[in-house]
C-alpha atoms as a PDB file:
ATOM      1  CA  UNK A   1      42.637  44.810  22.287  1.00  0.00           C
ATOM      2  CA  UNK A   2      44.878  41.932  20.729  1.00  0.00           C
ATOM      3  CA  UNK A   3      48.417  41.941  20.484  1.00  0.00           C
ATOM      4  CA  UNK A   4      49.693  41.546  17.167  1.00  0.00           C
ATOM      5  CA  UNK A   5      52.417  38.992  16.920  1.00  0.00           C
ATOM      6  CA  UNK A   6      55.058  40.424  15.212  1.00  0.00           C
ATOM      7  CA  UNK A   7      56.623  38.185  12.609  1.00  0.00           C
ATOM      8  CA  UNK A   8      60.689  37.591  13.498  1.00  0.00           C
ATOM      9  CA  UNK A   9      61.255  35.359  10.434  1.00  0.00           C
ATOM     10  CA  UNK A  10      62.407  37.843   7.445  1.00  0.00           C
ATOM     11  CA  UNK A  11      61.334  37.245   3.828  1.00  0.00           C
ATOM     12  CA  UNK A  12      64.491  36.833   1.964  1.00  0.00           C
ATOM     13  CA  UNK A  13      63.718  37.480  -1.867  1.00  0.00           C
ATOM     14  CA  UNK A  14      65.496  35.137  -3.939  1.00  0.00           C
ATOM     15  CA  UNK A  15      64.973  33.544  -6.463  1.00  0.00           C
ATOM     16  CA  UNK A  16      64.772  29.587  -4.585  1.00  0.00           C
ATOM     17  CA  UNK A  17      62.334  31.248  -1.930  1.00  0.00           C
ATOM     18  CA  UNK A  18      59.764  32.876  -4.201  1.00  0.00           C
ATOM     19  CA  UNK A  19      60.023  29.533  -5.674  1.00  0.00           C
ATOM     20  CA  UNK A  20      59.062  27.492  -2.523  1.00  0.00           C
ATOM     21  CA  UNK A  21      56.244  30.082  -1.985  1.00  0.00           C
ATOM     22  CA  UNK A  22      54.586  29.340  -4.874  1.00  0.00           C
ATOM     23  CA  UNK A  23      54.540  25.883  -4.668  1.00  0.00           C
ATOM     24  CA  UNK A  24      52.793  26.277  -1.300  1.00  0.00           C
ATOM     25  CA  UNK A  25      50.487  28.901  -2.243  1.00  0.00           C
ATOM     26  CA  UNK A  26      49.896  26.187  -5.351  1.00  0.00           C
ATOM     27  CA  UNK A  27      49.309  22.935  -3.231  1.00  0.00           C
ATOM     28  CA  UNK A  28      47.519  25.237  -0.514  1.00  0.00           C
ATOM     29  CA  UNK A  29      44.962  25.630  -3.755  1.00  0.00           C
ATOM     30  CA  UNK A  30      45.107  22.246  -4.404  1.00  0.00           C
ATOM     31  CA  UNK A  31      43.643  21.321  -1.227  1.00  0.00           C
ATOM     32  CA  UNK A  32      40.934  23.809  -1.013  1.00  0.00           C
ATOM     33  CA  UNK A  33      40.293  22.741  -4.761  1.00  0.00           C
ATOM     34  CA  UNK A  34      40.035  18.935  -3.761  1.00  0.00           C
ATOM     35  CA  UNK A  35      38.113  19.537  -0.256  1.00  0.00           C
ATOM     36  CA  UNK A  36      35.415  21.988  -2.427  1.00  0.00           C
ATOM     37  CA  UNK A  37      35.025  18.905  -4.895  1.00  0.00           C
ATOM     38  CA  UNK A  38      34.983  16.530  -1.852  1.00  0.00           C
ATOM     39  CA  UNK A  39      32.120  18.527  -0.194  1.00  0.00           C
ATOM     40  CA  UNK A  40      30.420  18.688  -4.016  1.00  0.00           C
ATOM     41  CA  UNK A  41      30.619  14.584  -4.182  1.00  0.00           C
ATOM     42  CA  UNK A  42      29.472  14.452  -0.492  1.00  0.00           C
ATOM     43  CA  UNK A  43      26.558  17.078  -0.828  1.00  0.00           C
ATOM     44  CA  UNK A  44      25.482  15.038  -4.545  1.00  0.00           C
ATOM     45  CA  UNK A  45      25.618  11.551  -2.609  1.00  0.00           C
ATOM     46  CA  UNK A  46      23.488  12.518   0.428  1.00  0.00           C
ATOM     47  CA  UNK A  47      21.189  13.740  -1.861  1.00  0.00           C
ATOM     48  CA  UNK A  48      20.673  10.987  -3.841  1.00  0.00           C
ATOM     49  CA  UNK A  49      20.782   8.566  -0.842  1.00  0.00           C
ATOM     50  CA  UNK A  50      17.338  10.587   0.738  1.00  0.00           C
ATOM     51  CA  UNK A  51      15.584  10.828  -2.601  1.00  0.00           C
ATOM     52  CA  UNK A  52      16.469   7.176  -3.454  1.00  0.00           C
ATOM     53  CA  UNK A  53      15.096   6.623   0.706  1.00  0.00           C
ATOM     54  CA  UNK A  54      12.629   8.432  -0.168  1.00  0.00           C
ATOM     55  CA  UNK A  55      11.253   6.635  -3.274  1.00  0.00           C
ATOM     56  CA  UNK A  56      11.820   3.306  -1.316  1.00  0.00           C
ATOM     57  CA  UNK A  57      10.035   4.026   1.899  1.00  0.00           C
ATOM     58  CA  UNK A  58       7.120   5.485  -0.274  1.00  0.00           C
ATOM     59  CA  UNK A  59       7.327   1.953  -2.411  1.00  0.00           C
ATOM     60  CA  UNK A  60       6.899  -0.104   0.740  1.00  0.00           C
ATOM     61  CA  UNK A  61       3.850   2.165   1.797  1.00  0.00           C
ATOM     62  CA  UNK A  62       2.055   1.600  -0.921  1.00  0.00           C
ATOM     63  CA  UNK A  63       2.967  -2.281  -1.738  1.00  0.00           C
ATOM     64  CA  UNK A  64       1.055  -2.765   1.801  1.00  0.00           C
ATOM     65  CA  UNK A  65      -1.798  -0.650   1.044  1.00  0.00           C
ATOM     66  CA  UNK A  66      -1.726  -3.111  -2.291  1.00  0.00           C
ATOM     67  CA  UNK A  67      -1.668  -6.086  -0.093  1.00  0.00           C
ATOM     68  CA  UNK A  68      -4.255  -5.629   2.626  1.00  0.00           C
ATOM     69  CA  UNK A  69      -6.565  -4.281  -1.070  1.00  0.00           C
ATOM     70  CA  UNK A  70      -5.474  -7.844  -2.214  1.00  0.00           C
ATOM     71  CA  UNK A  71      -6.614  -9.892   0.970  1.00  0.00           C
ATOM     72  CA  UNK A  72     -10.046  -7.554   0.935  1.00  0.00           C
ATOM     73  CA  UNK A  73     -10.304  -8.707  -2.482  1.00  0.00           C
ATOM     74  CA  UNK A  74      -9.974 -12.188  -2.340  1.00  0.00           C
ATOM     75  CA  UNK A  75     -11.991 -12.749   0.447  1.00  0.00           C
ATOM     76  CA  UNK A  76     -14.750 -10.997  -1.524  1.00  0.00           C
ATOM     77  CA  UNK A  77     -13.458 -13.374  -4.378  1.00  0.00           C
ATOM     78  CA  UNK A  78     -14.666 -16.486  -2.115  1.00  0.00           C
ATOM     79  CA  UNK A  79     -17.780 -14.844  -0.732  1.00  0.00           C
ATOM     80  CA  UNK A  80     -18.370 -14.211  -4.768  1.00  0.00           C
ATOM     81  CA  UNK A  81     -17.456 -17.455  -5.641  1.00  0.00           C
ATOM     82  CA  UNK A  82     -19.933 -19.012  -3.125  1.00  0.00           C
ATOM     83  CA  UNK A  83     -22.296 -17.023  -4.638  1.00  0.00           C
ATOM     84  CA  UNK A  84     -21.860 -18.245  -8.105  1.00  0.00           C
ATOM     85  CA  UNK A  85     -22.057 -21.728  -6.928  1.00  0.00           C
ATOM     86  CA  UNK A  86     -25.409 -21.626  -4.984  1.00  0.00           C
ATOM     87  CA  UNK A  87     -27.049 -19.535  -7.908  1.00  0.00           C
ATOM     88  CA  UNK A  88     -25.536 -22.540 -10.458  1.00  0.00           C
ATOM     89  CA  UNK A  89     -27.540 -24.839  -8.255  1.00  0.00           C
ATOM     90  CA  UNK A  90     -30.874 -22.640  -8.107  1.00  0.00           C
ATOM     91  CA  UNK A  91     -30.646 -22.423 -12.130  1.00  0.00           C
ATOM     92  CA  UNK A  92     -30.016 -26.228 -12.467  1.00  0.00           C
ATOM     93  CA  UNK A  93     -32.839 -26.319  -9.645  1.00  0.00           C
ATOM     94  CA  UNK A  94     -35.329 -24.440 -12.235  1.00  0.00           C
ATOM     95  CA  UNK A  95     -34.279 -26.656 -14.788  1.00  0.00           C
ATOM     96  CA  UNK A  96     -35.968 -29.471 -13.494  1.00  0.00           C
ATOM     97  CA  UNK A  97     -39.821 -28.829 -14.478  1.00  0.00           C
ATOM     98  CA  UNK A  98     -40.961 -30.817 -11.189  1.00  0.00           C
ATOM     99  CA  UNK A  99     -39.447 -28.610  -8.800  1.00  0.00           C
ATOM    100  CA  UNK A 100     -40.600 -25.160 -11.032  1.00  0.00           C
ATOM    101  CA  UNK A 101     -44.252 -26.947 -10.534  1.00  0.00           C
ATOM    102  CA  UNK A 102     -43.733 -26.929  -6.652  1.00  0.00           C
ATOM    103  CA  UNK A 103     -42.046 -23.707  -6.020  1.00  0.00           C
ATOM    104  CA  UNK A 104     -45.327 -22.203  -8.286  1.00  0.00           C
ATOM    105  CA  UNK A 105     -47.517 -23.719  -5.815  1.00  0.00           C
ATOM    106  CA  UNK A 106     -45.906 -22.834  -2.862  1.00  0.00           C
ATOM    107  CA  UNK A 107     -45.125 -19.631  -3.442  1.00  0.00           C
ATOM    108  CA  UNK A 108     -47.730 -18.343  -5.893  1.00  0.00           C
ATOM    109  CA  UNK A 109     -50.259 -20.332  -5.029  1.00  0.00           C
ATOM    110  CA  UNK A 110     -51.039 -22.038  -8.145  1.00  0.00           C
ATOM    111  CA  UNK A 111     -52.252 -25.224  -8.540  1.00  0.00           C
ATOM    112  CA  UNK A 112     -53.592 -28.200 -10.907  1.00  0.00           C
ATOM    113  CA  UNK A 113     -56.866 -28.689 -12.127  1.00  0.00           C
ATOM    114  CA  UNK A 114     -59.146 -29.558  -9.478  1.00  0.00           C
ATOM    115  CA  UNK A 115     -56.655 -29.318  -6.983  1.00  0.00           C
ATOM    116  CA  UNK A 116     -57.666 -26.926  -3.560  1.00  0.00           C
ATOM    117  CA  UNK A 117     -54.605 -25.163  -1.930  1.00  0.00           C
ATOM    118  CA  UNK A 118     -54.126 -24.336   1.891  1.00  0.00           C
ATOM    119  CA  UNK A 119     -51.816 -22.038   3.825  1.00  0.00           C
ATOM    120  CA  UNK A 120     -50.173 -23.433   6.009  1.00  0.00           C
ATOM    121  CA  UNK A 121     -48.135 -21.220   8.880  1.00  0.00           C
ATOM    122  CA  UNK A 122     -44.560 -22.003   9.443  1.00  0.00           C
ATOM    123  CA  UNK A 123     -43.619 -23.949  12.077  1.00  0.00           C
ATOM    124  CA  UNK A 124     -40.836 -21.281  13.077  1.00  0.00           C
ATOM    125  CA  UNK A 125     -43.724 -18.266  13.489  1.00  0.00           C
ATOM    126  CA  UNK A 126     -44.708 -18.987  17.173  1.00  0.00           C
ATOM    127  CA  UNK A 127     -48.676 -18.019  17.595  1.00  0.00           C
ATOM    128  CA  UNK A 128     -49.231 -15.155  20.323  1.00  0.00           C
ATOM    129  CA  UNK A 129     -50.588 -17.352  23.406  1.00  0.00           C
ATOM    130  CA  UNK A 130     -47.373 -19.524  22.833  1.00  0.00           C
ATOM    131  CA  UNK A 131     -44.806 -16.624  22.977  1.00  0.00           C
ATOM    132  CA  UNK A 132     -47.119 -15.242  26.305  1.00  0.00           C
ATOM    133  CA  UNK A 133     -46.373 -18.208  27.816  1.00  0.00           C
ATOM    134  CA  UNK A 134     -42.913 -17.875  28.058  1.00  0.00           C
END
């Protein structure tokens, strides 16, 4: 078992000694008072530091989820864009009664009075002794 150490120093009870006693015993408070609100100011800080980390590193996730949506977005902007102009052109196309005459005998197969209309195959369908050959 331990050895108690027996105390040698006496307590002398006068009036100056109680006196120093409780001036220790009241800064000895003091100190556990001011490392309590030390550990309170510490504890409140870290806290805030994470959530405030937190809320940043969450920020930064989603402004680059925004961006790569934004570069999606505006590439689809120029393929729409593109779009827009060649449909501009086929509307200003059919604007011009000439051409609306040609693509109706082309494609539908109508024609003027007295006028006799042949199909022609396309020059990029290959008959089937040309693609034997090959």
């Amino acid at each position: 078992m331990k050895k108690q150490k027996k105390n040698k120093v006496a307590y002398l009870p006068t009036d100056f000694a109680k006196e120093q006693y409780a001036t220790y015993a009241k800064q000895k408070r003091q100190v556990i008072f001011r490392r309590r609100r030390l550990a309170v100011i510490c504890t409140v800080g870290i806290v805030a530091f994470i959530s405030i980390g937190y809320s940043l590193a969450r920020d930064y996730a989603r402004l680059a989820t925004l961006n790569t949506y934004k570069q999606e977005t505006l590439v689809e902007q120029k393929q729409v864009n593109k779009q827009v102009k060649q449909l501009k052109a086929d509307v200003a196309l059919l604007e011009d009664d000439d051409y609306v005459a040609k693509l109706a005998r082309s494609r539908y197969f109508y024609s003027k009075d007295g006028e006799i209309n042949f199909k022609i195959p396309d020059s990029d369908s290959q008959s089937p002794t040309e693609s034997s050959d090959k």
